[in-house]
PDB file of N, CA and C in Angstrom:
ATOM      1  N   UNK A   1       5.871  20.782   3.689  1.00  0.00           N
ATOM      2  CA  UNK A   1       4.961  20.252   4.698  1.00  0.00           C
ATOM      3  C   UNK A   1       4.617  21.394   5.663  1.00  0.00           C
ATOM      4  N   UNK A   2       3.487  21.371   6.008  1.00  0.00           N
ATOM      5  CA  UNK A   2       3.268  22.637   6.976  1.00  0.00           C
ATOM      6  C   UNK A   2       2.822  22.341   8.162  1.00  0.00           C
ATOM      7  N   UNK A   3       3.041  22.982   9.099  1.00  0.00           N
ATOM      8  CA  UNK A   3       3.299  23.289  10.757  1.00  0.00           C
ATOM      9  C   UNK A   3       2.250  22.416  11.213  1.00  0.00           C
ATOM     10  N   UNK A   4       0.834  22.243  10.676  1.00  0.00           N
ATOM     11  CA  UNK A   4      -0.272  21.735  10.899  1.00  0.00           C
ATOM     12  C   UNK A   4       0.423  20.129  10.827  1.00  0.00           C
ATOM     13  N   UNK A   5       0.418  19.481  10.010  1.00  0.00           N
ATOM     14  CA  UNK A   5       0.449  18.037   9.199  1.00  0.00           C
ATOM     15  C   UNK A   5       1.896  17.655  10.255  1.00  0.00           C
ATOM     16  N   UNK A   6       3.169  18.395  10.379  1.00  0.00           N
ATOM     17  CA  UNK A   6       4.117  18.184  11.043  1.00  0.00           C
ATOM     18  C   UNK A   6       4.026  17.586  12.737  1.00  0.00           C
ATOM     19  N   UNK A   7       3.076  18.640  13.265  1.00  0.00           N
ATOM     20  CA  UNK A   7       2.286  19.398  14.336  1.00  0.00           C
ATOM     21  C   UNK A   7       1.646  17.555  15.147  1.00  0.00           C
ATOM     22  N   UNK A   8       0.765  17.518  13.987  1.00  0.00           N
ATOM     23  CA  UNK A   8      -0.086  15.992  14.208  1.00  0.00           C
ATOM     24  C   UNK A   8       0.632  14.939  13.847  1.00  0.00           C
ATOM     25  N   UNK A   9       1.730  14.687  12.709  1.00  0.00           N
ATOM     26  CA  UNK A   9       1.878  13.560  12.321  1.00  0.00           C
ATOM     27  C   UNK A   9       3.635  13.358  12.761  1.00  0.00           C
ATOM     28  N   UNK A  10       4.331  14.278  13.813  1.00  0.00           N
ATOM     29  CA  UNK A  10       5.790  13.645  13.906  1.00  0.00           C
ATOM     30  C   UNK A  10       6.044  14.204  15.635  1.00  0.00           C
ATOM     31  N   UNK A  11       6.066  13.294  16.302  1.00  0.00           N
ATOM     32  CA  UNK A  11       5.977  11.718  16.307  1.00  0.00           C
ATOM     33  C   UNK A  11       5.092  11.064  15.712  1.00  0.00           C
ATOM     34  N   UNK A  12       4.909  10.259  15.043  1.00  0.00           N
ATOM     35  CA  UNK A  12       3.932   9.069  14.734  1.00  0.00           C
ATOM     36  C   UNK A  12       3.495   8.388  15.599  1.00  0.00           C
ATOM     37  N   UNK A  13       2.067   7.939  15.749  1.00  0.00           N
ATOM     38  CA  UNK A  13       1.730   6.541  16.201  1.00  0.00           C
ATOM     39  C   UNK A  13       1.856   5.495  15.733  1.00  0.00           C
ATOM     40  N   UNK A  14       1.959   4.893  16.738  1.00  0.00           N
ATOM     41  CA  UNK A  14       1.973   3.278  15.262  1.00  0.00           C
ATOM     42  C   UNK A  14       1.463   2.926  14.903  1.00  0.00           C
ATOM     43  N   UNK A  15       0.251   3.123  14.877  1.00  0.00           N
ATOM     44  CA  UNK A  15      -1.005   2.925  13.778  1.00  0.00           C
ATOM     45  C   UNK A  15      -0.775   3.668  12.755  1.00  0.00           C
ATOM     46  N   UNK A  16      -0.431   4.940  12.525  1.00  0.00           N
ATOM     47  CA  UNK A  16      -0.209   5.286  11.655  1.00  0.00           C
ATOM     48  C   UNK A  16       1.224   5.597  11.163  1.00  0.00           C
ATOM     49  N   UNK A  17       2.244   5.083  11.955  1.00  0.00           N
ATOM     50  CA  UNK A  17       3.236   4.474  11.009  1.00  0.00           C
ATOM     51  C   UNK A  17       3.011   3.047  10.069  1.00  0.00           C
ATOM     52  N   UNK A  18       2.263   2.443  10.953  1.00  0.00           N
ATOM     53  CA  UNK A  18       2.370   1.328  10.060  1.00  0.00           C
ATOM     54  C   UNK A  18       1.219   1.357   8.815  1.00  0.00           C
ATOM     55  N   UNK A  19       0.470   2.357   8.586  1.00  0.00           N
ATOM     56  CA  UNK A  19      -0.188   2.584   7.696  1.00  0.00           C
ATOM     57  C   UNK A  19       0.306   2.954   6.679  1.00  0.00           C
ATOM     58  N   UNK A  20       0.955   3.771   6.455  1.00  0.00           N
ATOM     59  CA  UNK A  20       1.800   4.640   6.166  1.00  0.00           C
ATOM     60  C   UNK A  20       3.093   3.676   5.093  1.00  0.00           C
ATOM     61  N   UNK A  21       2.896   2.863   6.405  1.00  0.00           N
ATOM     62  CA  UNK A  21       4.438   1.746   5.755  1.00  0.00           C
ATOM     63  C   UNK A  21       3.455   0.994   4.695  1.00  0.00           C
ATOM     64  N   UNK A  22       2.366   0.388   4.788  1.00  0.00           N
ATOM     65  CA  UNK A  22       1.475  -0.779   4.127  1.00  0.00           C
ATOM     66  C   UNK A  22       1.615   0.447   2.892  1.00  0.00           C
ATOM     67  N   UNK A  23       0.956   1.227   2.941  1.00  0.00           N
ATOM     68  CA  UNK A  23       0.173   1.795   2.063  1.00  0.00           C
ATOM     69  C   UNK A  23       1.462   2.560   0.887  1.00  0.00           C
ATOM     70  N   UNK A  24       2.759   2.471   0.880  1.00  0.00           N
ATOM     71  CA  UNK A  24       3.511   2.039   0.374  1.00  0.00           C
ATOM     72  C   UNK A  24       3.134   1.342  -1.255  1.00  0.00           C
ATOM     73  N   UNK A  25       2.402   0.401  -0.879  1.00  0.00           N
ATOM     74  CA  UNK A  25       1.621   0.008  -2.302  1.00  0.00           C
ATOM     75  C   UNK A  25       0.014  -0.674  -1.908  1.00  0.00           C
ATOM     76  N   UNK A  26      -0.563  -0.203  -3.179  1.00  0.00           N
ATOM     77  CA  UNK A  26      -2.071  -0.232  -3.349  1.00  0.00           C
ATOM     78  C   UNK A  26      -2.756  -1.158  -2.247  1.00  0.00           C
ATOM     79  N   UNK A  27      -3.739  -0.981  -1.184  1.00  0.00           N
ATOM     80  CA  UNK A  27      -4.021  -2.385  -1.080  1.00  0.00           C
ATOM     81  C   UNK A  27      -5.489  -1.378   0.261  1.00  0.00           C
ATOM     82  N   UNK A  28      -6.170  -2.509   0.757  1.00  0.00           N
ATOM     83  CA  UNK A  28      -7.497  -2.070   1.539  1.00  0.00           C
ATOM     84  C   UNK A  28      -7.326  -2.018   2.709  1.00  0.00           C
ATOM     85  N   UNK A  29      -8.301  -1.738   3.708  1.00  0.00           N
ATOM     86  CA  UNK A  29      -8.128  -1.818   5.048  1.00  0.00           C
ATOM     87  C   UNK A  29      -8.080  -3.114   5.555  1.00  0.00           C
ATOM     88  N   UNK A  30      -8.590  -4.350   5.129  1.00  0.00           N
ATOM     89  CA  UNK A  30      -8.438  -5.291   5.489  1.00  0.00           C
ATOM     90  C   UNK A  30      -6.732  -5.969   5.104  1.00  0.00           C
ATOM     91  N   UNK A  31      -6.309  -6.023   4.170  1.00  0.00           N
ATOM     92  CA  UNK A  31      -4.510  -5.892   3.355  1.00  0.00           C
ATOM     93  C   UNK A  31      -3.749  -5.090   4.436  1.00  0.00           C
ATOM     94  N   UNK A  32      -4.056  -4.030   4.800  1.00  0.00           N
ATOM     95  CA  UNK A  32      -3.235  -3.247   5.942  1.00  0.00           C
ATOM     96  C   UNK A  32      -3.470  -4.262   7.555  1.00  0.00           C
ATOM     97  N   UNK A  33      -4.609  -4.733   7.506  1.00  0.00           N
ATOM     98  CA  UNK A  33      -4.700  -4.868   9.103  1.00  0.00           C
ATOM     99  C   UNK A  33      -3.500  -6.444   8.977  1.00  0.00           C
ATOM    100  N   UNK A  34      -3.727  -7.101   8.068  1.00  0.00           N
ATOM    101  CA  UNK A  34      -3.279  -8.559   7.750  1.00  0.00           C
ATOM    102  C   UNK A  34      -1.794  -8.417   7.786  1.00  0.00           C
ATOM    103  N   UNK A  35      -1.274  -7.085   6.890  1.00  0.00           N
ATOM    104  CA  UNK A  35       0.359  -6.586   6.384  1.00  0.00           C
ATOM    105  C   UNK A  35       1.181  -6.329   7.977  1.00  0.00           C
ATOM    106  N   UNK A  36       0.065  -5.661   8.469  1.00  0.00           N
ATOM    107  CA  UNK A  36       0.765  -5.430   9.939  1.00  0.00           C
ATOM    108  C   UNK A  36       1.265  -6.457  11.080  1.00  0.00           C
ATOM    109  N   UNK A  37      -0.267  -7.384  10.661  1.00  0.00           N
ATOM    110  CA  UNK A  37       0.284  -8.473  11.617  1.00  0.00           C
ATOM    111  C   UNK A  37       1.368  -9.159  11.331  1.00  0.00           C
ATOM    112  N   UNK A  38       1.522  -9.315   9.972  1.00  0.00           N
ATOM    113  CA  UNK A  38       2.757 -10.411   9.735  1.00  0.00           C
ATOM    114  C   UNK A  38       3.934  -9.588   9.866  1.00  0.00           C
ATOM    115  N   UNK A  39       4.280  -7.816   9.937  1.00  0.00           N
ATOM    116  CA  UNK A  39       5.805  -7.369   9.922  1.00  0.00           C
ATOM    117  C   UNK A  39       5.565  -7.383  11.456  1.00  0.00           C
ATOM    118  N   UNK A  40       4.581  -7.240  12.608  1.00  0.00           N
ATOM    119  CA  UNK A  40       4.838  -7.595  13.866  1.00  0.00           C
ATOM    120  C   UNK A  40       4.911  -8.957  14.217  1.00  0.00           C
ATOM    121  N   UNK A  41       4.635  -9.675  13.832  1.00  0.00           N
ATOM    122  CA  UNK A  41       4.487 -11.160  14.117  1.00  0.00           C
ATOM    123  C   UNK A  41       3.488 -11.401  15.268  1.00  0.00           C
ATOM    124  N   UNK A  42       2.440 -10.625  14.702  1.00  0.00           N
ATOM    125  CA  UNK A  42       0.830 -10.632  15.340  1.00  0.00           C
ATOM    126  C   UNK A  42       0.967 -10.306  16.972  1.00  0.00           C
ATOM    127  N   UNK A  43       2.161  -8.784  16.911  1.00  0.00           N
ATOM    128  CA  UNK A  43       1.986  -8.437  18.271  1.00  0.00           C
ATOM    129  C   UNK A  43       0.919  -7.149  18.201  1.00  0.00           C
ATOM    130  N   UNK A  44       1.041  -6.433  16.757  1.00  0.00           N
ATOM    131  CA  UNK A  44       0.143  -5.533  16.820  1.00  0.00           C
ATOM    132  C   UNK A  44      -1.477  -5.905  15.905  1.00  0.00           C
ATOM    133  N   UNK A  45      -2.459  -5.900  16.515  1.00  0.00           N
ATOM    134  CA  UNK A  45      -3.831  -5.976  15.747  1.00  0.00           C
ATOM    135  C   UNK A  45      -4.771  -4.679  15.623  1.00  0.00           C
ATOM    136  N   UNK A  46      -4.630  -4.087  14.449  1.00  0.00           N
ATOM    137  CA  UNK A  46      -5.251  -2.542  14.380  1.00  0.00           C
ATOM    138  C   UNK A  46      -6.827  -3.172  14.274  1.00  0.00           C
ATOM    139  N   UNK A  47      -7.167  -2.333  15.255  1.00  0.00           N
ATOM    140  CA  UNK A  47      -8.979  -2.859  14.750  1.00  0.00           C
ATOM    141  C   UNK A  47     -10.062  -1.866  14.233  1.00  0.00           C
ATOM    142  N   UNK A  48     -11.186  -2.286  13.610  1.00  0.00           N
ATOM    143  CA  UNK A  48     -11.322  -1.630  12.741  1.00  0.00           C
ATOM    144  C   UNK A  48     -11.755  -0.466  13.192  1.00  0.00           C
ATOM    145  N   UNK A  49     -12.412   0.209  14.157  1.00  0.00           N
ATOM    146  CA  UNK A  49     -12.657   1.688  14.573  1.00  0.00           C
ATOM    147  C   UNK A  49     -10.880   2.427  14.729  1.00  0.00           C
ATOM    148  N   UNK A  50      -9.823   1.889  14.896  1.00  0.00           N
ATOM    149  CA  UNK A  50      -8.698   2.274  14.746  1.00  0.00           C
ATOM    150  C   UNK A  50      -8.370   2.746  13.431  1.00  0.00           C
ATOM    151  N   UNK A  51      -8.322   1.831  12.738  1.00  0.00           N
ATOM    152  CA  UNK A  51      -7.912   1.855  11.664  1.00  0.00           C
ATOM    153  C   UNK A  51      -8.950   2.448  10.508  1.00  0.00           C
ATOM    154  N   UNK A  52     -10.365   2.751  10.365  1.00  0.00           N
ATOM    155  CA  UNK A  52     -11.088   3.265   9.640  1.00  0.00           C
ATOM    156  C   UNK A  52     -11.130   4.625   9.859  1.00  0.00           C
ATOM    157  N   UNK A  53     -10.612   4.933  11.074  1.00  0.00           N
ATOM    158  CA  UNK A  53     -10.958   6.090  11.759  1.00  0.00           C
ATOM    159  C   UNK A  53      -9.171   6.887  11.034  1.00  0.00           C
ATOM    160  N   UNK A  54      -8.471   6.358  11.831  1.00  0.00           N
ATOM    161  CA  UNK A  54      -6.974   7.005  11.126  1.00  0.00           C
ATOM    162  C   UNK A  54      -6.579   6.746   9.589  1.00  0.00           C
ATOM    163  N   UNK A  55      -7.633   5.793   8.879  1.00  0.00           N
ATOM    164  CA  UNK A  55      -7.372   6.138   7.212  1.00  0.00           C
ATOM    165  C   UNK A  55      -8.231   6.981   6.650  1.00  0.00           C
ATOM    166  N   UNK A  56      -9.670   7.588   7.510  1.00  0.00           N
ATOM    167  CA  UNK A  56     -10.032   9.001   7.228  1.00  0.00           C
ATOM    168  C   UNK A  56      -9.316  10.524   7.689  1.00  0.00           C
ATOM    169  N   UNK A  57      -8.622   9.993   8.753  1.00  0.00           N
ATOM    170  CA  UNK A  57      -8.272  11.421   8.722  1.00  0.00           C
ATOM    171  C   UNK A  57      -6.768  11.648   8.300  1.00  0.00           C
ATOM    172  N   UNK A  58      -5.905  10.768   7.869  1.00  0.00           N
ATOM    173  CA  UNK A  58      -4.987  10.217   6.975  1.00  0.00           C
ATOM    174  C   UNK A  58      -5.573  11.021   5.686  1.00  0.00           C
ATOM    175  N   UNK A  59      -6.368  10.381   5.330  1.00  0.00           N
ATOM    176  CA  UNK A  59      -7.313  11.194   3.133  1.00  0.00           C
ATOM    177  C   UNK A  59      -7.476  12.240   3.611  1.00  0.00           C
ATOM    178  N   UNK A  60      -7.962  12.654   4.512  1.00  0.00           N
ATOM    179  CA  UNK A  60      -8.499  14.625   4.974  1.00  0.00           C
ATOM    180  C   UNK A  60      -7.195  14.932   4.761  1.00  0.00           C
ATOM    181  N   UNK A  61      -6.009  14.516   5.790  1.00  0.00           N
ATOM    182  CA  UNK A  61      -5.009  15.278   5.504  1.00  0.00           C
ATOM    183  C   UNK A  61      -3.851  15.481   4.488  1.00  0.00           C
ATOM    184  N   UNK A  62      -4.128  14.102   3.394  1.00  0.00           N
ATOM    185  CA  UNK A  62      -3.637  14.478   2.235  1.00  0.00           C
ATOM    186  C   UNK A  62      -2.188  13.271   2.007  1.00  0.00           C
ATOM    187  N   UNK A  63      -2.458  12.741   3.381  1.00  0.00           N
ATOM    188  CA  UNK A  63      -1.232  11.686   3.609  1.00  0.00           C
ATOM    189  C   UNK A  63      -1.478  10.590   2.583  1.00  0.00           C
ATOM    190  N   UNK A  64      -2.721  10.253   2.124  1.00  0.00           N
ATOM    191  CA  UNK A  64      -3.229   9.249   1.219  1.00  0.00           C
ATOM    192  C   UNK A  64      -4.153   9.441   0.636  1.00  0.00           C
ATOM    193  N   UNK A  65      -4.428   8.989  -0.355  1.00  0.00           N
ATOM    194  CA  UNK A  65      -5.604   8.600  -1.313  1.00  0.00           C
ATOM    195  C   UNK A  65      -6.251   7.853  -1.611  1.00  0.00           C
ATOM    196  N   UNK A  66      -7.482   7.648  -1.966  1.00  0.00           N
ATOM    197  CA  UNK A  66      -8.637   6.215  -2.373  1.00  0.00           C
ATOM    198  C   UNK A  66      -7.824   6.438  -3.406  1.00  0.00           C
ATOM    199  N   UNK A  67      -7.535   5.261  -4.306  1.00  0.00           N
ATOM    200  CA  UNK A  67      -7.599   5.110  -5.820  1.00  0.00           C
ATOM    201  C   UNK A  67      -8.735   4.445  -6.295  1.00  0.00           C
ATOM    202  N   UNK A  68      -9.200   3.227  -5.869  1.00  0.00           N
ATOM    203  CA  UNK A  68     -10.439   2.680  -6.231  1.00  0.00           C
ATOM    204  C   UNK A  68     -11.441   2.214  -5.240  1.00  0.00           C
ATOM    205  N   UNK A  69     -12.456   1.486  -5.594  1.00  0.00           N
ATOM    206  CA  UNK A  69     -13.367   0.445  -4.908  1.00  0.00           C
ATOM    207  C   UNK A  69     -13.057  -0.789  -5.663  1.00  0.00           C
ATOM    208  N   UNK A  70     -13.106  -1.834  -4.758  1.00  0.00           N
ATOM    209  CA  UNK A  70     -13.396  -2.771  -5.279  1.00  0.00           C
ATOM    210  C   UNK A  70     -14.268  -3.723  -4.345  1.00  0.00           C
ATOM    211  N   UNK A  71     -15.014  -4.377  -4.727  1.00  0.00           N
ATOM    212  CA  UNK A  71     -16.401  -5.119  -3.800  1.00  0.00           C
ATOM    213  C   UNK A  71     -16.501  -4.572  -2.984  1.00  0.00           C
ATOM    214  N   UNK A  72     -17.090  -3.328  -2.568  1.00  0.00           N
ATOM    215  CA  UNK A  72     -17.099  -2.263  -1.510  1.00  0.00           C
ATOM    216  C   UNK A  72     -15.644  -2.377  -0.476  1.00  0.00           C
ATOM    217  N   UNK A  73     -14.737  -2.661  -1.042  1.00  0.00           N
ATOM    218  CA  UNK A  73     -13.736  -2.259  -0.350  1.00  0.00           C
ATOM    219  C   UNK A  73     -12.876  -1.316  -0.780  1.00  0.00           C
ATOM    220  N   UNK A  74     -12.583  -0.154   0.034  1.00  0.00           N
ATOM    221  CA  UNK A  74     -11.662   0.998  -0.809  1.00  0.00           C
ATOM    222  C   UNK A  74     -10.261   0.628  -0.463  1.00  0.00           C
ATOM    223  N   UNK A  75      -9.709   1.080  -1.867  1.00  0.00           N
ATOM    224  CA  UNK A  75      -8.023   0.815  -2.022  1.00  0.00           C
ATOM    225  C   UNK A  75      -7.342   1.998  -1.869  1.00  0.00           C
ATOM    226  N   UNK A  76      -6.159   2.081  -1.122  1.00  0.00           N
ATOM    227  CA  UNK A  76      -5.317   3.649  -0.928  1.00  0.00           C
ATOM    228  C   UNK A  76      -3.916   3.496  -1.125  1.00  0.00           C
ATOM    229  N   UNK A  77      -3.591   4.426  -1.762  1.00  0.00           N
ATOM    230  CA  UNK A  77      -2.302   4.436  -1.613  1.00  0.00           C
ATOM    231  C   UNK A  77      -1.629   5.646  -1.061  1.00  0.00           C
ATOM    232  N   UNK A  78      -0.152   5.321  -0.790  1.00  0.00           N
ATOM    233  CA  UNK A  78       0.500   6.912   0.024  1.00  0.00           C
ATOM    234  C   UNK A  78       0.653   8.047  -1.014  1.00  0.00           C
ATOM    235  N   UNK A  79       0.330   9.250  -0.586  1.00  0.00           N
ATOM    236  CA  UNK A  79       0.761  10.304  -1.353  1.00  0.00           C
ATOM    237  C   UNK A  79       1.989  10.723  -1.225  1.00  0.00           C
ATOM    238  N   UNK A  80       2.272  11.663  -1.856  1.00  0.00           N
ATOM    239  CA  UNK A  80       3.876  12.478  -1.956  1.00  0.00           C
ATOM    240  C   UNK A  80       4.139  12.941  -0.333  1.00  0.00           C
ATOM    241  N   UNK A  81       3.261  13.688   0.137  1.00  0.00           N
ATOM    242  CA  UNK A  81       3.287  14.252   1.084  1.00  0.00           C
ATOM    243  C   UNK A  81       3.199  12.995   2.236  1.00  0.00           C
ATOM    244  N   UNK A  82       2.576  12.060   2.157  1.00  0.00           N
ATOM    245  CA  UNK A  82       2.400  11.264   3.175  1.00  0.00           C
ATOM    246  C   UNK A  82       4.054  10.230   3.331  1.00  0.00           C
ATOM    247  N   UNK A  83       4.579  10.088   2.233  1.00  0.00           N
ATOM    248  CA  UNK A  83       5.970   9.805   1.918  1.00  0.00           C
ATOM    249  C   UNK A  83       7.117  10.558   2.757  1.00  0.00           C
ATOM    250  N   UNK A  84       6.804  11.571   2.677  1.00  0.00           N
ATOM    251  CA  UNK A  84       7.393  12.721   2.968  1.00  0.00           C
ATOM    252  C   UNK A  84       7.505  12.635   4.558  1.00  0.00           C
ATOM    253  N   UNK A  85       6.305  12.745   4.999  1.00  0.00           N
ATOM    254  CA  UNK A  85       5.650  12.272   6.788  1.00  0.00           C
ATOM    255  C   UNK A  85       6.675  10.858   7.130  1.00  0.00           C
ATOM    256  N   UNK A  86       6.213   9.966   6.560  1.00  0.00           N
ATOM    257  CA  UNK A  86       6.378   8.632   6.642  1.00  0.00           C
ATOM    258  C   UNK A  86       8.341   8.663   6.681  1.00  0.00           C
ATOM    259  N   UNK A  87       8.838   9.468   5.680  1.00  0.00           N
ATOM    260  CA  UNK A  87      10.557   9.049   5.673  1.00  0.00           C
ATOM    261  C   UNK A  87      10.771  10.090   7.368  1.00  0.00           C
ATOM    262  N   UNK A  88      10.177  11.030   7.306  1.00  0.00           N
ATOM    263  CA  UNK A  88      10.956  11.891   8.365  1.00  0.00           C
ATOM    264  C   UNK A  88      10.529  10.973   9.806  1.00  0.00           C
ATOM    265  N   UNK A  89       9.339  10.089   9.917  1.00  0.00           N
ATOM    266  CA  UNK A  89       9.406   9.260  10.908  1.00  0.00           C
ATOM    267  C   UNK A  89      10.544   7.980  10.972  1.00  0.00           C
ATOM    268  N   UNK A  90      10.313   7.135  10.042  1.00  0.00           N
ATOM    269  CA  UNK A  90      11.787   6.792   9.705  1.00  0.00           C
ATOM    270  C   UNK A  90      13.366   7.203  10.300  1.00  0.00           C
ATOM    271  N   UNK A  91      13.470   8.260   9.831  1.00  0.00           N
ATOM    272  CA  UNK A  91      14.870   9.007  10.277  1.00  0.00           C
ATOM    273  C   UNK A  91      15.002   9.064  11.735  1.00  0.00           C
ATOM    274  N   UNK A  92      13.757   9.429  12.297  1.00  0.00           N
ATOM    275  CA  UNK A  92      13.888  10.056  13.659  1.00  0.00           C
ATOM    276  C   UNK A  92      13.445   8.753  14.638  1.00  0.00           C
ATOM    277  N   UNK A  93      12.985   7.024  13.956  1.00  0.00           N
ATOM    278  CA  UNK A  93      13.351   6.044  14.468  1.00  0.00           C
ATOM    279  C   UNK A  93      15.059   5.492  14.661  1.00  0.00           C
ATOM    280  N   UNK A  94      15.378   5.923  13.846  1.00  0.00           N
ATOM    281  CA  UNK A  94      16.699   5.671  13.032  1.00  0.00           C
ATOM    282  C   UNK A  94      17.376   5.811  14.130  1.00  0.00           C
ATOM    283  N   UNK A  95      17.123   7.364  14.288  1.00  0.00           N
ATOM    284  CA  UNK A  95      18.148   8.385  15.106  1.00  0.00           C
ATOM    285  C   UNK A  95      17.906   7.646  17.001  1.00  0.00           C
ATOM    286  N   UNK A  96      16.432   7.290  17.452  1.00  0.00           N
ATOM    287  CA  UNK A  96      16.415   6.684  18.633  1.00  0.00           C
ATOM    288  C   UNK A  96      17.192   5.648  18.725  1.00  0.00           C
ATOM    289  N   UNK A  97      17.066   4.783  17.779  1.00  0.00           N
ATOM    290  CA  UNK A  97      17.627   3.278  17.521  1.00  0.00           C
ATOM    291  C   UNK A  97      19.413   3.340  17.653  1.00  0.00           C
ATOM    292  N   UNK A  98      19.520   4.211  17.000  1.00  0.00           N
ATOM    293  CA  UNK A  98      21.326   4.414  16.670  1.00  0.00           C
ATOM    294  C   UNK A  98      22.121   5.207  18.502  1.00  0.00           C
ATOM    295  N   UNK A  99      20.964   6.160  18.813  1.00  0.00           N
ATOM    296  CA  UNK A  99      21.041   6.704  20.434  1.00  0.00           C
ATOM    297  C   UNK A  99      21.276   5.320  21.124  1.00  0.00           C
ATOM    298  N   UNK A 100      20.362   4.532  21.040  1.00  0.00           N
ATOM    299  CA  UNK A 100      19.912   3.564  21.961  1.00  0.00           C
ATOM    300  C   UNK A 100      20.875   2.701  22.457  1.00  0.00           C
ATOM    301  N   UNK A 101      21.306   2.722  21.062  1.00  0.00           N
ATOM    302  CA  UNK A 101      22.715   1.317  20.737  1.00  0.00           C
ATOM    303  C   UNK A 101      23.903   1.982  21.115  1.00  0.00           C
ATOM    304  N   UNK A 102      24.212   3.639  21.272  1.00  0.00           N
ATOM    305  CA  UNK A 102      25.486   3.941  21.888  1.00  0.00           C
ATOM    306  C   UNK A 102      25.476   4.219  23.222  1.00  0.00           C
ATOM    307  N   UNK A 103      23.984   4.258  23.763  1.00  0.00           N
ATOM    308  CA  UNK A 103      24.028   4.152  25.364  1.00  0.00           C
ATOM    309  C   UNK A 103      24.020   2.933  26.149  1.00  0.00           C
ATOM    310  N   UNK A 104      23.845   1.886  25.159  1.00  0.00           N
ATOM    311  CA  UNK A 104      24.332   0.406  26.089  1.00  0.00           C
ATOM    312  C   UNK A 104      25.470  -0.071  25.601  1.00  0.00           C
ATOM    313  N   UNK A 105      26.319   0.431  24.942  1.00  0.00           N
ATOM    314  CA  UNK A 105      27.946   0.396  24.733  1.00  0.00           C
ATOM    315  C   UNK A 105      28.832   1.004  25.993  1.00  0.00           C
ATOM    316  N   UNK A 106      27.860   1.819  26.610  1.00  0.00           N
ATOM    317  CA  UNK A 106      28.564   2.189  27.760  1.00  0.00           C
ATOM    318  C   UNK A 106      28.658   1.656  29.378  1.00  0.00           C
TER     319      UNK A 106
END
């Protein structure tokens, strides 16, 4: 991964963590906005200049791919590299979460 892609994508936003997480397996921008609401329990609503906007520059940077169209809707899935992005955000939730929980033990 290089300095650039690192640079922009760690920390994550949560728009594009949770893209990131959807896109996990095949599915459209409308499948992502729907996937999100139900793992927040419709606290987060990506809308669509959000979300059209960060799944283009997501494909520029290689984090994902179109695989198809279907009824003018494009389908993406995560790349290697966007996997890659996506676990090291992961970890470094992990690592806040696990902080978090030994500073209110005290």
């Amino acid at each position: 991964m290089d300095a650039h892609i690192r640079k922009v994508y760690v920390p994550m936003t949560e728009t594009g963590f949770y893209i990131l997480l959807c896109l996990r397996s095949e599915t459209h921008g409308y499948g992502i906005v729907q996937q999100v609401e139900t793992l927040t329990g419709g606290e987060i609503h990506l809308s669509p200049g959000t979300l059209y906007g960060s799944l283009s520059k997501m494909e520029k940077d290689g984090l994902i791919r179109l695989v198809r169209e279907e009824e003018k809707r494009k389908v993406y899935t995560i790349t290697p590299l966007g996997t890659e992005v996506l676990e090291l955000e992961m970890k470094r939730i992990e690592r806040l979460y696990h902080t978090m929980q030994e500073v209110r033990k005290r």
